[in-house]
PDB file of N, CA and C in Angstrom:
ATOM      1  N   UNK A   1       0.971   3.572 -11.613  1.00  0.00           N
ATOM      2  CA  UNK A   1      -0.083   3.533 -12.596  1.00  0.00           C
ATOM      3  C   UNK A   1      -1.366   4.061 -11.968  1.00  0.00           C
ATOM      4  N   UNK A   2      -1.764   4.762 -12.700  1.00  0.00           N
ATOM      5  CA  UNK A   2      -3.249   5.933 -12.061  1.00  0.00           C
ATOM      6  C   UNK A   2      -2.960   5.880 -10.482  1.00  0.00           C
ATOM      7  N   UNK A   3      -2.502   7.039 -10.371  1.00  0.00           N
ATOM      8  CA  UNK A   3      -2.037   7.651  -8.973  1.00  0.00           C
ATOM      9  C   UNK A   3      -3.219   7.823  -8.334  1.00  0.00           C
ATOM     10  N   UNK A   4      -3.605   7.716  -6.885  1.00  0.00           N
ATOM     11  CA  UNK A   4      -4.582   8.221  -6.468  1.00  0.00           C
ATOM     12  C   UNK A   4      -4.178   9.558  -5.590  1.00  0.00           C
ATOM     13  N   UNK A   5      -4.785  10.953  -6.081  1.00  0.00           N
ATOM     14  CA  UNK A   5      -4.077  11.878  -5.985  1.00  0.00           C
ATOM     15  C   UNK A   5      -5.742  12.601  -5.741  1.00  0.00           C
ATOM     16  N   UNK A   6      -6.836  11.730  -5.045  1.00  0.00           N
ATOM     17  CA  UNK A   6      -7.771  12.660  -5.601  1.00  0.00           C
ATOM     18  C   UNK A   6      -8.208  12.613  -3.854  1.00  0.00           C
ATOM     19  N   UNK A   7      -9.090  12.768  -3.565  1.00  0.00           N
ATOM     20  CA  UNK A   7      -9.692  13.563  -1.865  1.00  0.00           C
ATOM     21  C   UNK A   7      -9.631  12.349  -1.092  1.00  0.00           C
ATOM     22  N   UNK A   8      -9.264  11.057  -0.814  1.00  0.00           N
ATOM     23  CA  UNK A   8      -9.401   9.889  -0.737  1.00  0.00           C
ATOM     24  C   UNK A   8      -8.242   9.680   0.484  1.00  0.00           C
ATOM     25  N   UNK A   9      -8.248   9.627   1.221  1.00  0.00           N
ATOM     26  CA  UNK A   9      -7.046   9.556   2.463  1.00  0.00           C
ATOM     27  C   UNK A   9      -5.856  10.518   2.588  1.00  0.00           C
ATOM     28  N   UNK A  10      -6.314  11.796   2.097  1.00  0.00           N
ATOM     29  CA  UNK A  10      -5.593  12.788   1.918  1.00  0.00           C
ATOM     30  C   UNK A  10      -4.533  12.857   0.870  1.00  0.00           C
ATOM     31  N   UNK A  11      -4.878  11.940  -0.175  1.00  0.00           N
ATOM     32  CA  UNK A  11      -4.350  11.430  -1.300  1.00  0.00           C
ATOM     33  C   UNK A  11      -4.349  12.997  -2.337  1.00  0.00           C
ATOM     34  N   UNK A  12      -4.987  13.582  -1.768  1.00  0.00           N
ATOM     35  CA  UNK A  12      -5.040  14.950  -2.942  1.00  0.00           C
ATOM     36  C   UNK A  12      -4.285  16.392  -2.529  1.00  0.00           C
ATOM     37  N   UNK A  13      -3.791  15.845  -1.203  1.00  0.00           N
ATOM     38  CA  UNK A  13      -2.426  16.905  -0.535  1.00  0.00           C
ATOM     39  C   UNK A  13      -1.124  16.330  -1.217  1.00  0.00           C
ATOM     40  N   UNK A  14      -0.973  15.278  -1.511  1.00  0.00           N
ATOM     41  CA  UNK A  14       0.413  15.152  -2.176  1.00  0.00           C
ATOM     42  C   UNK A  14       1.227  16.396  -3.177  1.00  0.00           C
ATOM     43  N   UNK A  15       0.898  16.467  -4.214  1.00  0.00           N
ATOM     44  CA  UNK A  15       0.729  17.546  -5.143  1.00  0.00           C
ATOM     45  C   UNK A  15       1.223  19.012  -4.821  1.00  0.00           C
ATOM     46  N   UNK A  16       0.512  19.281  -3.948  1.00  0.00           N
ATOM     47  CA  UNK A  16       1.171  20.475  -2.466  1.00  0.00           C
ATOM     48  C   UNK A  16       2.173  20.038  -1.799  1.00  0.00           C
ATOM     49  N   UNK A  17       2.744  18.914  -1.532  1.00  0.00           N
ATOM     50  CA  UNK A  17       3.337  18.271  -0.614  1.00  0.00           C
ATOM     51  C   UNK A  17       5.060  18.283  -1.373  1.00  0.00           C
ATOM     52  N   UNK A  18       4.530  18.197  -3.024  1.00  0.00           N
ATOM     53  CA  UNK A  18       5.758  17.801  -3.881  1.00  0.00           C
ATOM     54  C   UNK A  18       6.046  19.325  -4.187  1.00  0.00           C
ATOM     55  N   UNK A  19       5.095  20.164  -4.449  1.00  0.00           N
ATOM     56  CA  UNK A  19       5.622  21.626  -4.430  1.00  0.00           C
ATOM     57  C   UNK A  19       6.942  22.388  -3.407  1.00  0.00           C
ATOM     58  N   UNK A  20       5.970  21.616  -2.213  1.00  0.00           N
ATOM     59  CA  UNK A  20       6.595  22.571  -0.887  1.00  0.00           C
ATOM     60  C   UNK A  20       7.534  22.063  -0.638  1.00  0.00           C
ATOM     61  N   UNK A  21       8.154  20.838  -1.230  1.00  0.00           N
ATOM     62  CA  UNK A  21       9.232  20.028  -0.300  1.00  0.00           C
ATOM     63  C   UNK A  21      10.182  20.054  -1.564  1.00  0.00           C
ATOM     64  N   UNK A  22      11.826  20.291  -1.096  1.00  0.00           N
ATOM     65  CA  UNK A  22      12.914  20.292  -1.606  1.00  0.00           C
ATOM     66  C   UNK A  22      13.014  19.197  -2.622  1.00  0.00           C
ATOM     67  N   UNK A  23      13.357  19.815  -3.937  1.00  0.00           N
ATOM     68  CA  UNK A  23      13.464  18.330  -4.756  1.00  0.00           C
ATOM     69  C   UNK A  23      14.037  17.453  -4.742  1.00  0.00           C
ATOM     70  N   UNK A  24      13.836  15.925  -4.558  1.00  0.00           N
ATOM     71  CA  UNK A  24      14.714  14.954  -4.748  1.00  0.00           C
ATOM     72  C   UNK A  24      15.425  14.089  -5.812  1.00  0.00           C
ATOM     73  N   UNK A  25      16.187  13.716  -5.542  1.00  0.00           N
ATOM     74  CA  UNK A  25      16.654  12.552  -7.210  1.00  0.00           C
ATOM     75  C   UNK A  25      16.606  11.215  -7.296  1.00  0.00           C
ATOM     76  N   UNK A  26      14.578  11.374  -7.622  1.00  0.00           N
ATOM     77  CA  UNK A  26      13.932  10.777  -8.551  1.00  0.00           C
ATOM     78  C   UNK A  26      13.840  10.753  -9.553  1.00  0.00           C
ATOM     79  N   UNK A  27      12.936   9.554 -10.215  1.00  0.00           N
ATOM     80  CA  UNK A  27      12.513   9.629 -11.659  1.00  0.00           C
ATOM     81  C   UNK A  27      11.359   8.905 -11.565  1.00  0.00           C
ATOM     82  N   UNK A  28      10.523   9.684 -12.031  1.00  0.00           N
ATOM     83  CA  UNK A  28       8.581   9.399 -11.960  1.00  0.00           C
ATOM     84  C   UNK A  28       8.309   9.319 -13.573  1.00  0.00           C
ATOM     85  N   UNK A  29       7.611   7.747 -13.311  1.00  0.00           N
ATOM     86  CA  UNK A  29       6.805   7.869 -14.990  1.00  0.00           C
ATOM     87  C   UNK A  29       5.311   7.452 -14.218  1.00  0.00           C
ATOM     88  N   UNK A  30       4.376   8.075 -14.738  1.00  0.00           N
ATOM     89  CA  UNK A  30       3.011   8.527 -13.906  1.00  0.00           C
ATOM     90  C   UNK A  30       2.335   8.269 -15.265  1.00  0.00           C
ATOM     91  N   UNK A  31       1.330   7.613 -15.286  1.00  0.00           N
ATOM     92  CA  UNK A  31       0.332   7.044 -15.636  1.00  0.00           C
ATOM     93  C   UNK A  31      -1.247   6.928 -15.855  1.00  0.00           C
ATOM     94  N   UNK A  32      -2.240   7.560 -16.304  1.00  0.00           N
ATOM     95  CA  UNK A  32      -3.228   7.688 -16.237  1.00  0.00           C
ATOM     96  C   UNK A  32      -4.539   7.371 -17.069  1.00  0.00           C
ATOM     97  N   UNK A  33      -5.562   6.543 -17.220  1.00  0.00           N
ATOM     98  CA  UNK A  33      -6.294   6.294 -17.956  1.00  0.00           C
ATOM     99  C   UNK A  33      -7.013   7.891 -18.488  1.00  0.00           C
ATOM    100  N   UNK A  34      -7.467   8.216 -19.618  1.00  0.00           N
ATOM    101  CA  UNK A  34      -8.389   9.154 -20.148  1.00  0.00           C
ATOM    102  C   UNK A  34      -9.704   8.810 -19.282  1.00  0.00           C
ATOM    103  N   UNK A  35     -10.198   7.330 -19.139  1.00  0.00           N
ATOM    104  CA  UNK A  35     -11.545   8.013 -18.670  1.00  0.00           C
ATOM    105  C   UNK A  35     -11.756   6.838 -17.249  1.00  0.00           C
ATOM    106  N   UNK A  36     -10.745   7.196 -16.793  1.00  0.00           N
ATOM    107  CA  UNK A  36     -10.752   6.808 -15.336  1.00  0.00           C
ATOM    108  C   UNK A  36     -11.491   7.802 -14.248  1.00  0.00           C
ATOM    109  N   UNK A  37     -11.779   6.949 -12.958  1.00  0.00           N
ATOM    110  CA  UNK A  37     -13.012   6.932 -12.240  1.00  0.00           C
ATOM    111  C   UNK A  37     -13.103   8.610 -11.926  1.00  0.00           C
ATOM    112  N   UNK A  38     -14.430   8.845 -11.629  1.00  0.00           N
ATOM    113  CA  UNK A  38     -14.773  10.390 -11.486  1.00  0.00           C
ATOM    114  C   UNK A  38     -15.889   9.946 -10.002  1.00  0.00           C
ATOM    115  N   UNK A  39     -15.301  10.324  -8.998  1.00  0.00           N
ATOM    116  CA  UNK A  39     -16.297   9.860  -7.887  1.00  0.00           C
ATOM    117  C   UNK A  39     -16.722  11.191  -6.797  1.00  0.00           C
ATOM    118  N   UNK A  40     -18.038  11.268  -6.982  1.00  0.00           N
ATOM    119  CA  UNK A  40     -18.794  12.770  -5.824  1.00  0.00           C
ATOM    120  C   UNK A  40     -18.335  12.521  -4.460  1.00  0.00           C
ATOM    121  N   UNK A  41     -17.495  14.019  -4.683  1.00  0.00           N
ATOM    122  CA  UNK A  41     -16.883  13.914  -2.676  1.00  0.00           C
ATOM    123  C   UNK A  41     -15.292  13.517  -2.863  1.00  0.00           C
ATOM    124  N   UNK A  42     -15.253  12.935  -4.078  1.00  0.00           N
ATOM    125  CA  UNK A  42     -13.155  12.375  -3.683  1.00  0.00           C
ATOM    126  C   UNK A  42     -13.144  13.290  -5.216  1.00  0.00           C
ATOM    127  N   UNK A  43     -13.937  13.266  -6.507  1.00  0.00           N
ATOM    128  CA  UNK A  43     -12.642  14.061  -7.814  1.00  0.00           C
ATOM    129  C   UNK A  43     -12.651  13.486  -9.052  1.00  0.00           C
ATOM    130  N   UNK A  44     -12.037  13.697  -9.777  1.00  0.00           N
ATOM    131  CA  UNK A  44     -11.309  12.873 -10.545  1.00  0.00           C
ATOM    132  C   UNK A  44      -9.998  12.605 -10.926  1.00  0.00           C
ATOM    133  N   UNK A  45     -10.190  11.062 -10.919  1.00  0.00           N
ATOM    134  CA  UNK A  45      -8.536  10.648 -10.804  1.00  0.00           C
ATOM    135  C   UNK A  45      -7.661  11.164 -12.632  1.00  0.00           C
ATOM    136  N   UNK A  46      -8.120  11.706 -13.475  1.00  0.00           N
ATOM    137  CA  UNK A  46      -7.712  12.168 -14.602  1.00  0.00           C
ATOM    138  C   UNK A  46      -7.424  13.856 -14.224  1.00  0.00           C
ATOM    139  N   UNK A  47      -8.028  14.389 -13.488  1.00  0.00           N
ATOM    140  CA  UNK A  47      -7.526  15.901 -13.060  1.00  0.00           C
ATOM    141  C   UNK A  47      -6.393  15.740 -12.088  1.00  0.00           C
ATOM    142  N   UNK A  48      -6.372  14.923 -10.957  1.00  0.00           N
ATOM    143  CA  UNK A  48      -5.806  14.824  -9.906  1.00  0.00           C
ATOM    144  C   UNK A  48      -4.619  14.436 -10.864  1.00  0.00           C
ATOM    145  N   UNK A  49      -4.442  13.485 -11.791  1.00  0.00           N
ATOM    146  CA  UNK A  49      -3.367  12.943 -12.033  1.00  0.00           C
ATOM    147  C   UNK A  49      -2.172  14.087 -12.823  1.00  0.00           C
ATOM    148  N   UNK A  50      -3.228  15.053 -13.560  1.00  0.00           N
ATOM    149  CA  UNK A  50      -2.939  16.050 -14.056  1.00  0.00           C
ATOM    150  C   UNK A  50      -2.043  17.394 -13.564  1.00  0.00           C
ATOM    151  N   UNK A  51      -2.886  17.182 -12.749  1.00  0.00           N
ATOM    152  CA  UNK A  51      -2.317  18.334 -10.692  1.00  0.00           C
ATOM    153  C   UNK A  51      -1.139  17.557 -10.535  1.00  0.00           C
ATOM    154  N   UNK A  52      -0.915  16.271 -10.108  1.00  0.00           N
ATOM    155  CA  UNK A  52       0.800  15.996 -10.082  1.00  0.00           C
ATOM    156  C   UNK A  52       1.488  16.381 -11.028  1.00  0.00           C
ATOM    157  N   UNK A  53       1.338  15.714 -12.024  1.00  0.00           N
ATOM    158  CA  UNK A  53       2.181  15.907 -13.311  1.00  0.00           C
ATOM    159  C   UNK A  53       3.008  17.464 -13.455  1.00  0.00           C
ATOM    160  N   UNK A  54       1.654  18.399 -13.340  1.00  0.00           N
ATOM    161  CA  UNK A  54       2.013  19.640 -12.997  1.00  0.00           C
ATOM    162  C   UNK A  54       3.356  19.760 -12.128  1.00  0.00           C
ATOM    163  N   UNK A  55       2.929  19.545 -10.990  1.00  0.00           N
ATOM    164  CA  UNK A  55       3.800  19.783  -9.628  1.00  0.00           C
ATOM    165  C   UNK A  55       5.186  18.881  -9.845  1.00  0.00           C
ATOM    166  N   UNK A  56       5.551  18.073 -10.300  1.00  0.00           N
ATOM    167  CA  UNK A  56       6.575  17.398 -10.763  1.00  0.00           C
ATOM    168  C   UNK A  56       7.172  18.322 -11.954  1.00  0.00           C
ATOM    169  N   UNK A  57       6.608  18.979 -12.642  1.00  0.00           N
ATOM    170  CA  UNK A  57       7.170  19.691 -13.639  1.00  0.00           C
ATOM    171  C   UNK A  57       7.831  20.551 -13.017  1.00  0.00           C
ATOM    172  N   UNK A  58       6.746  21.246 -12.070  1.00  0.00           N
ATOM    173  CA  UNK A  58       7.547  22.333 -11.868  1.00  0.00           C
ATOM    174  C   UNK A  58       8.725  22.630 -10.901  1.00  0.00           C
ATOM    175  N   UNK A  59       8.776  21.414 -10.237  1.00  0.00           N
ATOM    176  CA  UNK A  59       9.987  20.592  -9.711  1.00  0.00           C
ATOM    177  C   UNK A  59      10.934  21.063 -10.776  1.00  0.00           C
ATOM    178  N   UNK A  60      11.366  20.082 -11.278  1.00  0.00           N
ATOM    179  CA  UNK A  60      12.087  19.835 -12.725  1.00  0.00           C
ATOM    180  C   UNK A  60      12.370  18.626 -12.644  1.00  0.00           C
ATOM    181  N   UNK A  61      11.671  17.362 -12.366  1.00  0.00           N
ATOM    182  CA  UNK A  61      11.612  16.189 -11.858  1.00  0.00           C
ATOM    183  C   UNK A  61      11.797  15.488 -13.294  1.00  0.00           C
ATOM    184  N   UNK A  62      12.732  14.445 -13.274  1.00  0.00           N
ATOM    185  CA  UNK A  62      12.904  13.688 -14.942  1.00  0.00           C
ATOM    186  C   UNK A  62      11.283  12.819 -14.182  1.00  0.00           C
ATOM    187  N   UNK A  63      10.385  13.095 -15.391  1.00  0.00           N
ATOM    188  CA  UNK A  63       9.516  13.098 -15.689  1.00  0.00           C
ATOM    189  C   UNK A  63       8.528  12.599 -16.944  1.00  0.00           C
ATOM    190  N   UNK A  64       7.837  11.584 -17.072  1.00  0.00           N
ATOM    191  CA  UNK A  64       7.245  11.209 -17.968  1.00  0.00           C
ATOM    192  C   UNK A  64       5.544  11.166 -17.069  1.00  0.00           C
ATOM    193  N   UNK A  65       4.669  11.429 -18.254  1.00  0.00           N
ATOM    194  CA  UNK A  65       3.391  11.111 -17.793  1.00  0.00           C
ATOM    195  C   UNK A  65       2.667  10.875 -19.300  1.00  0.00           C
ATOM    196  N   UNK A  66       1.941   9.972 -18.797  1.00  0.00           N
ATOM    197  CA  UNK A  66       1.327   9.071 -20.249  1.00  0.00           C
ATOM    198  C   UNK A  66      -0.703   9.157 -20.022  1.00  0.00           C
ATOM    199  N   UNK A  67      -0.843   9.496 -20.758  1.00  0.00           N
ATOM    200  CA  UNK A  67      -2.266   9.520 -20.559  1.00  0.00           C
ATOM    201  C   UNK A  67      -2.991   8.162 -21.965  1.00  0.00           C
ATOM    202  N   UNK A  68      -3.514   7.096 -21.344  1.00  0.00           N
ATOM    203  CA  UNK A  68      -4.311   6.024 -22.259  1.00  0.00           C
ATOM    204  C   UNK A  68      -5.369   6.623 -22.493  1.00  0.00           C
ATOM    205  N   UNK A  69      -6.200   5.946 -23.437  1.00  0.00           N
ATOM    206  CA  UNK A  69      -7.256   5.989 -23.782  1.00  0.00           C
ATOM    207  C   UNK A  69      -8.112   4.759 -22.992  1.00  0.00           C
ATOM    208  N   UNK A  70      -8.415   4.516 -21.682  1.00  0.00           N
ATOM    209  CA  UNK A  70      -8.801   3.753 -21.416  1.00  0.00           C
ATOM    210  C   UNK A  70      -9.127   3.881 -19.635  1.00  0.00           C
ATOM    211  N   UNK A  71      -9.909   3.143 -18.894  1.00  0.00           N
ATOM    212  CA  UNK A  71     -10.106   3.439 -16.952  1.00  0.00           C
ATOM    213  C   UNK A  71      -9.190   3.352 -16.695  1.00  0.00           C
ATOM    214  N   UNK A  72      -9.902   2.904 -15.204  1.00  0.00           N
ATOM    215  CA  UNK A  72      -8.518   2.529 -14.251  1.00  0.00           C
ATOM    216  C   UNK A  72      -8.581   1.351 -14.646  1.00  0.00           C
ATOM    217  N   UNK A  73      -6.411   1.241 -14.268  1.00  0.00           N
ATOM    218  CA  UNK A  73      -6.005   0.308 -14.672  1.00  0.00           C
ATOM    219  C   UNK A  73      -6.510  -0.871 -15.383  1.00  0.00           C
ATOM    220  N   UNK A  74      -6.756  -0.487 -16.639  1.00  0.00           N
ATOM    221  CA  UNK A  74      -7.426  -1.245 -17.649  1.00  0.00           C
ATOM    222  C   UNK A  74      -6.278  -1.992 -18.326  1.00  0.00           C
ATOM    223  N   UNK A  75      -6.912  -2.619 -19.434  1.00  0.00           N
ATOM    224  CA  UNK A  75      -5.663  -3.411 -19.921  1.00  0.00           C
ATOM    225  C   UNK A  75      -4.689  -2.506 -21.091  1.00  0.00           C
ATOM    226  N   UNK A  76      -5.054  -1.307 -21.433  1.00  0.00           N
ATOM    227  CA  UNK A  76      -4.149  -0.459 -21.958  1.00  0.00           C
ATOM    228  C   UNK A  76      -3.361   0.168 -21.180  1.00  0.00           C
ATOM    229  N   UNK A  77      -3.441   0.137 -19.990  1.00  0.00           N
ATOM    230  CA  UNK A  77      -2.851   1.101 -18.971  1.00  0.00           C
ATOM    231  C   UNK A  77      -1.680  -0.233 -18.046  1.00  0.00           C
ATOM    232  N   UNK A  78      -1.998  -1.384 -18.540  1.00  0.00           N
ATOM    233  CA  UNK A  78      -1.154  -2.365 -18.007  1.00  0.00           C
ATOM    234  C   UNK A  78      -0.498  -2.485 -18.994  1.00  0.00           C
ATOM    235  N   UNK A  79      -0.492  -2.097 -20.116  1.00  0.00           N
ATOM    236  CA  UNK A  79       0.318  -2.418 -21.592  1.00  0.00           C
ATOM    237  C   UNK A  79       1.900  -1.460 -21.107  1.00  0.00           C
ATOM    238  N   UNK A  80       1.291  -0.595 -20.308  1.00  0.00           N
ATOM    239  CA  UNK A  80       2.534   0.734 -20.187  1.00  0.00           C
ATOM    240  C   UNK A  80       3.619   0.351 -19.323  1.00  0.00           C
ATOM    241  N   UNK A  81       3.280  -0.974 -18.660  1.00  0.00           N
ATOM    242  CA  UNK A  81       4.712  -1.205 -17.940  1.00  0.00           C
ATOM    243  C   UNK A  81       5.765  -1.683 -18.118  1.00  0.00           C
ATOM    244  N   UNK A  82       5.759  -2.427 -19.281  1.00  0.00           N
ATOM    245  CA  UNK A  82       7.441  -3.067 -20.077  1.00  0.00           C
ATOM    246  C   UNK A  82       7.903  -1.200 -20.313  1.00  0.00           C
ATOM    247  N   UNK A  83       7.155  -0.572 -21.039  1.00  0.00           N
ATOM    248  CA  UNK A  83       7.859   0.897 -21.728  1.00  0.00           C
ATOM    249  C   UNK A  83       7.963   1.909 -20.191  1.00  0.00           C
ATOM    250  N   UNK A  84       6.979   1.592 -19.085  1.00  0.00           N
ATOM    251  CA  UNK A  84       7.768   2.445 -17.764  1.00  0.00           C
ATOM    252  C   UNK A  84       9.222   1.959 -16.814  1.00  0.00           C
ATOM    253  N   UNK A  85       9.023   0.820 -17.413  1.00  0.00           N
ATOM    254  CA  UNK A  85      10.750   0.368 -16.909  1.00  0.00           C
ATOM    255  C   UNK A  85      11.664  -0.081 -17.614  1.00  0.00           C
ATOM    256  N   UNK A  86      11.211   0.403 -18.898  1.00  0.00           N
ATOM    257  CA  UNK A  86      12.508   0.836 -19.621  1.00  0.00           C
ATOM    258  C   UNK A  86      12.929   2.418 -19.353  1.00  0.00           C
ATOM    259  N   UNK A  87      11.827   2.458 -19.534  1.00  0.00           N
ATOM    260  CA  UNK A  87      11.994   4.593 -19.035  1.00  0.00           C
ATOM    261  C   UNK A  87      12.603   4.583 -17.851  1.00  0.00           C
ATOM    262  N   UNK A  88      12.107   4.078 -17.033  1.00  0.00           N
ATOM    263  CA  UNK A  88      12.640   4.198 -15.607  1.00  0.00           C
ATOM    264  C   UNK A  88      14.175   3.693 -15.652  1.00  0.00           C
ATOM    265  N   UNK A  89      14.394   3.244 -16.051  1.00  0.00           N
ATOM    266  CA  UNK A  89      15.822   2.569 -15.705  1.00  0.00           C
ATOM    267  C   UNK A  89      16.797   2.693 -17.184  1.00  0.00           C
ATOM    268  N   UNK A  90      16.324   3.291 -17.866  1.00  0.00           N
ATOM    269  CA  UNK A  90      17.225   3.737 -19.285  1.00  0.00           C
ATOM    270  C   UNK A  90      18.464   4.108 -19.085  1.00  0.00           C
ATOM    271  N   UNK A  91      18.920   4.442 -18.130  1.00  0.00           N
ATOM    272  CA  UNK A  91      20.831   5.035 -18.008  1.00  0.00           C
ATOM    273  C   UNK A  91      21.368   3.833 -17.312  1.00  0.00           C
ATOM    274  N   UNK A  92      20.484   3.015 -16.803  1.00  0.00           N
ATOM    275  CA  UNK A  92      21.359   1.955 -15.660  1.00  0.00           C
ATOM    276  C   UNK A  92      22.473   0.960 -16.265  1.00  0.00           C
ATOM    277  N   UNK A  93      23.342   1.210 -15.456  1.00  0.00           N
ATOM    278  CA  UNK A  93      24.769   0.615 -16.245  1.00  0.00           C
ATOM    279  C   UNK A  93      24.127  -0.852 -16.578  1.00  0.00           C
ATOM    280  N   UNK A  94      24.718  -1.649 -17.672  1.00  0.00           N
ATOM    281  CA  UNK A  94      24.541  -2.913 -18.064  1.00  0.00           C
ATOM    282  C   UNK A  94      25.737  -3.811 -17.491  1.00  0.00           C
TER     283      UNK A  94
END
């Protein structure tokens, strides 16, 4: 939930990191408030989150990304986790 993907402990090389490196078999549901934090010197975590999403696409990574209307991890953006692990785990044998 809101990735930190932005200049922040080299948190904004990932993105490059998922490009350059052989795909794996994962499944990413990625998460992001609309008007989450925008901070001078690290970014914003709504572009940055955007820049993954990207780079997972172009992976071909099973892939979901959800954008709220709401910050970081606000209480709309905590609403998304019963529906990210159903997503996440939707084929798992019963």
């Amino acid at each position: 939930m809101s990735g930190t993907y932005t200049n922040i402990r080299g948190g904004s090389a990932y993105p490059g990191l998922v490009r350059g490196a052989a795909r794996k078999p994962i499944r990413v549901f990625q998460q992001v408030g609309e008007h989450d934090a925008v901070r001078e010197g690290l970014g914003s975590w709504l572009d940055a989150n955007k820049n993954m999403s990207a780079a997972l696409e172009e992976k071909h990574y099973d892939h979901k990304f959800v954008i709220t209307n709401d910050t970081h991890c606000g209480v709309e953006n905590a609403a998304q986790v019963p529906e990210a692990m159903r997503w996440l785990w939707r084929d798992y044998p019963r």
